[in-house]
C-alpha atoms as a PDB file:
ATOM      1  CA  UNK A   1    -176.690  25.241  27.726  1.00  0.00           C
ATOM      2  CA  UNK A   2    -175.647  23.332  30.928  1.00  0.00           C
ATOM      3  CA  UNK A   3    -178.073  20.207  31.361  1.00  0.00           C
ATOM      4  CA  UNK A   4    -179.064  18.606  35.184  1.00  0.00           C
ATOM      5  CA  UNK A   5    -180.495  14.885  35.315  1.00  0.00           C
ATOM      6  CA  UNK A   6    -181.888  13.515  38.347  1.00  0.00           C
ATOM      7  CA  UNK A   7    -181.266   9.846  39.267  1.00  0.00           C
ATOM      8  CA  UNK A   8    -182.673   7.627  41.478  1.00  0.00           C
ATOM      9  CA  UNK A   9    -180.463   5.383  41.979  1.00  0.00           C
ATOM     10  CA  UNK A  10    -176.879   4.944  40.794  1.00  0.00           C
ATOM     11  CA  UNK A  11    -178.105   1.389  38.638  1.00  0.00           C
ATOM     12  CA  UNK A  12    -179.478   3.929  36.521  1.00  0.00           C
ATOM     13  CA  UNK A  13    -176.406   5.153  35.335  1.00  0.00           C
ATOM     14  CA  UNK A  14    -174.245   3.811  33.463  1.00  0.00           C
ATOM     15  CA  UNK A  15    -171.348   2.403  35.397  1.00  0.00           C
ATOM     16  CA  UNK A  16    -168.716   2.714  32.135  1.00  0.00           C
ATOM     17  CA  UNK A  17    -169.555   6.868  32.296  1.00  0.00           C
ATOM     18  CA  UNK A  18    -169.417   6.828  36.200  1.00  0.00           C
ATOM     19  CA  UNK A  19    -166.186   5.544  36.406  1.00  0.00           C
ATOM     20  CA  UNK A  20    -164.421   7.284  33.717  1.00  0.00           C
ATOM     21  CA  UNK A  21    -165.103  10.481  35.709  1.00  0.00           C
ATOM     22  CA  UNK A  22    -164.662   9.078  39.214  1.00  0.00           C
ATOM     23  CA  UNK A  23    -161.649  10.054  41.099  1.00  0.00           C
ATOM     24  CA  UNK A  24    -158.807   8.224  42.264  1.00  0.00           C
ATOM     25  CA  UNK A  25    -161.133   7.194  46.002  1.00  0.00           C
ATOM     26  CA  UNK A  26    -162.322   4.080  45.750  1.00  0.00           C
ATOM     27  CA  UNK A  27    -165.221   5.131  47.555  1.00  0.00           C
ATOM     28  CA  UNK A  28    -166.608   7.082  44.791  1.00  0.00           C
ATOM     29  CA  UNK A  29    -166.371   3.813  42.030  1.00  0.00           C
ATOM     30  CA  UNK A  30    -170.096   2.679  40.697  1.00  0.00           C
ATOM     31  CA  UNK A  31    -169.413  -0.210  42.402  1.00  0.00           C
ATOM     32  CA  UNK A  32    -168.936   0.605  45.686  1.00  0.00           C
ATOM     33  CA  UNK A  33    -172.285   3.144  45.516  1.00  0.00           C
ATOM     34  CA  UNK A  34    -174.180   0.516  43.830  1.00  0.00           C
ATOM     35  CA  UNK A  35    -173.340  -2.263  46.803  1.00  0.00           C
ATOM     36  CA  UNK A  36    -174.508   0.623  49.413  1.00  0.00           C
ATOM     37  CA  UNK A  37    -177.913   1.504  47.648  1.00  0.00           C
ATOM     38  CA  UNK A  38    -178.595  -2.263  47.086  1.00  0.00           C
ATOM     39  CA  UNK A  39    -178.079  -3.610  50.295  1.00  0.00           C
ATOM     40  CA  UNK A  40    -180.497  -0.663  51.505  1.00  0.00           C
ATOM     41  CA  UNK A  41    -177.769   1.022  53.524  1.00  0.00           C
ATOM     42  CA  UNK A  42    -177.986   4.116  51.379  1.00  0.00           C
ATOM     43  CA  UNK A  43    -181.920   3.562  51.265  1.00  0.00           C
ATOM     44  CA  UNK A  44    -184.925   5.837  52.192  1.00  0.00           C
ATOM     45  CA  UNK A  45    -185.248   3.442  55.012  1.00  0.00           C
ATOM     46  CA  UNK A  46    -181.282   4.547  56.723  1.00  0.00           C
ATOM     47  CA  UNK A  47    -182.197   8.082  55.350  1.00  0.00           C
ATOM     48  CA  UNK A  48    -179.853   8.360  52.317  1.00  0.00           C
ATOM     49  CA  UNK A  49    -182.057   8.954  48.947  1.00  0.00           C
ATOM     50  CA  UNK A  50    -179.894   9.084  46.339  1.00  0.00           C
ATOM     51  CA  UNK A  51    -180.657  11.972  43.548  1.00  0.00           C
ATOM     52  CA  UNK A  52    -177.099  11.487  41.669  1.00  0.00           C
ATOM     53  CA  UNK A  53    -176.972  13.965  39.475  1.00  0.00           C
ATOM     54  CA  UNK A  54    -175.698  13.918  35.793  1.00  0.00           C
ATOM     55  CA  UNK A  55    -174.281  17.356  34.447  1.00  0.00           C
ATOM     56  CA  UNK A  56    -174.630  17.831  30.676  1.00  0.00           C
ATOM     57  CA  UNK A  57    -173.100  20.681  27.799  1.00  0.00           C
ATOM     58  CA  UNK A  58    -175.746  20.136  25.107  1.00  0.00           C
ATOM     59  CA  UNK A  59    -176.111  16.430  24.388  1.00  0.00           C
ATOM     60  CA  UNK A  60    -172.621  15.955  25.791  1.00  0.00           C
ATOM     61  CA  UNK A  61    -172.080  14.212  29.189  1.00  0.00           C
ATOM     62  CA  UNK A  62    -170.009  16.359  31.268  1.00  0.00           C
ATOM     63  CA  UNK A  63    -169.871  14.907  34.807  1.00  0.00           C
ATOM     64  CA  UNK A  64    -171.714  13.447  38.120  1.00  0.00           C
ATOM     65  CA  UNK A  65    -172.299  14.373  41.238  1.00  0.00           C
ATOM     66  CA  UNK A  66    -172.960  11.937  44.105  1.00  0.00           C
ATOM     67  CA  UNK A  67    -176.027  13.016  45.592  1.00  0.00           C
ATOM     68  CA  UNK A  68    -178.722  11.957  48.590  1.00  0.00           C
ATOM     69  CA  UNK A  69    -182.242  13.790  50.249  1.00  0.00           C
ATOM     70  CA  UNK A  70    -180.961  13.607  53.912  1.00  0.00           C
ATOM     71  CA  UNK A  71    -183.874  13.598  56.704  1.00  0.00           C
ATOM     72  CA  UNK A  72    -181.597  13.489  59.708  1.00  0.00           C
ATOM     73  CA  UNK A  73    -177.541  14.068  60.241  1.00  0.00           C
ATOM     74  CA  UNK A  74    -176.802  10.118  60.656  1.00  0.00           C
ATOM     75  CA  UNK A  75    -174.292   7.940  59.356  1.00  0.00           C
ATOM     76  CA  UNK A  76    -172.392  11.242  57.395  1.00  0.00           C
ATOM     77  CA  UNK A  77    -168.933  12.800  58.614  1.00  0.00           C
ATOM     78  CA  UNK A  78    -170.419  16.139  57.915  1.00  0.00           C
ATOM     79  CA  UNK A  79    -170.844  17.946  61.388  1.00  0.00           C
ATOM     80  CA  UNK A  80    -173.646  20.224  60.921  1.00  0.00           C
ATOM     81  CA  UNK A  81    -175.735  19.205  64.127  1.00  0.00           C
ATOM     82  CA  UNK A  82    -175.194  22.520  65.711  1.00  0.00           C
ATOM     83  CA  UNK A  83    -176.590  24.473  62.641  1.00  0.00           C
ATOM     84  CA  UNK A  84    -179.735  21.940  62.657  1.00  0.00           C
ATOM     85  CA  UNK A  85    -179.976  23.016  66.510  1.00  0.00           C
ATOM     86  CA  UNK A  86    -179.954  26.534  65.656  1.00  0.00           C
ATOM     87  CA  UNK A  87    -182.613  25.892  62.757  1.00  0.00           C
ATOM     88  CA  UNK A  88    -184.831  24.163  65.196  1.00  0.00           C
ATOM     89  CA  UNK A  89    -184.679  26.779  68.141  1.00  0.00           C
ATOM     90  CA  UNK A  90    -185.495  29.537  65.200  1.00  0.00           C
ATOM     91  CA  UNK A  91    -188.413  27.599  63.863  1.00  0.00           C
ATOM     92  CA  UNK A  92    -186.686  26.949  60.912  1.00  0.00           C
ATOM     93  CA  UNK A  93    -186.761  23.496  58.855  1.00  0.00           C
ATOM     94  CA  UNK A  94    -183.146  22.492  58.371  1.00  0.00           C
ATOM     95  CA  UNK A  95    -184.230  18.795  57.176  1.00  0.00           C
ATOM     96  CA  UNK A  96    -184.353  17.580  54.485  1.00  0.00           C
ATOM     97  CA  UNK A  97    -180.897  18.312  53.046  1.00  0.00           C
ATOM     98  CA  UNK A  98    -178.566  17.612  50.202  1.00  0.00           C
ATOM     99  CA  UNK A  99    -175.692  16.038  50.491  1.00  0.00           C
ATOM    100  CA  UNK A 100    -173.152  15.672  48.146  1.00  0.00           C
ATOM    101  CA  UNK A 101    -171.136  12.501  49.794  1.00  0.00           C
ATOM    102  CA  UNK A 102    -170.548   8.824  50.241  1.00  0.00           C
ATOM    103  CA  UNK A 103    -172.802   7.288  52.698  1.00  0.00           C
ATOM    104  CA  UNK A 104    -170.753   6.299  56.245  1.00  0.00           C
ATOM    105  CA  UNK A 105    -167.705   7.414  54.454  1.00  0.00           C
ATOM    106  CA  UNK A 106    -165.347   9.150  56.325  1.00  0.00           C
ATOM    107  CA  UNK A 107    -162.845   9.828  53.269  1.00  0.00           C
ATOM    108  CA  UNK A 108    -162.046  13.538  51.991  1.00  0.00           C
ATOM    109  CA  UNK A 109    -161.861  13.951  48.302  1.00  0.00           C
ATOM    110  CA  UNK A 110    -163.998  15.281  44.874  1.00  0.00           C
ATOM    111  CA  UNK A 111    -166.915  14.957  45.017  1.00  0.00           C
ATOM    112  CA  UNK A 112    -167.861  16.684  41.562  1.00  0.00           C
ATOM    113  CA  UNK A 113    -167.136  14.178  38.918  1.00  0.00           C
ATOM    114  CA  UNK A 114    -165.431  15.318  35.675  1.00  0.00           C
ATOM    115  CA  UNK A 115    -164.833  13.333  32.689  1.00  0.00           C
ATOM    116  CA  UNK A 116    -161.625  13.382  31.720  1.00  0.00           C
ATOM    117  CA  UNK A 117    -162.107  15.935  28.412  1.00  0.00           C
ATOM    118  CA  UNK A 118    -163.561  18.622  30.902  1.00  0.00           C
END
């Protein structure tokens, strides 16, 4: 059966797994999400909660996916603002969100992780 694991924070993962799934973006390397969560830029406070996810067969670690709570449209290259319009003139809550994406990152690419036997 397919397995989902919430994560707080990417320091809770290990950054050896991360990065032997992570594409060829650099934006996408532990490192780089690490340095944006602990310098509070991808923090509740700017709006990005991270809730990585880790994707399991069995016991067997399958992938990531780079993942944050969103509150507000800020600080993403995702241009939804006219769907969050339409939400609020229906009454409808369009907030919070997931997003699967790099914080302030305006770079295309993967952004489901596989490990390299997948």
């Amino acid at each position: 059966p397919l397995h989902f694991e919430l994560h707080s924070s990417i320091s809770s993962i290990s950054e050896d797994t991360w990065d032997a799934c992570h594409s060829s973006s650099p934006f996408l390397k532990h490192s780089w999400i690490r340095c944006l969560e602990e310098s509070n830029c991808a923090s509740r406070s700017t709006g990005w909660v991270p809730q990585h996810v880790s994707i399991r067969i069995g016991k067997q670690l399958v992938g990531y996916v780079p993942l944050y709570i969103k509150e507000h449209s800020l600080g993403e290259f995702v241009f939804d603002q006219s769907w969050a319009e339409a939400a609020y003139r229906n009454r409808i809550d369009y907030y919070p969100k997931l997003l699967s994406g790099i914080p302030f990152t305006p770079a295309t690419g993967d952004r489901i992780l596989w490990m390299p036997s997948v």
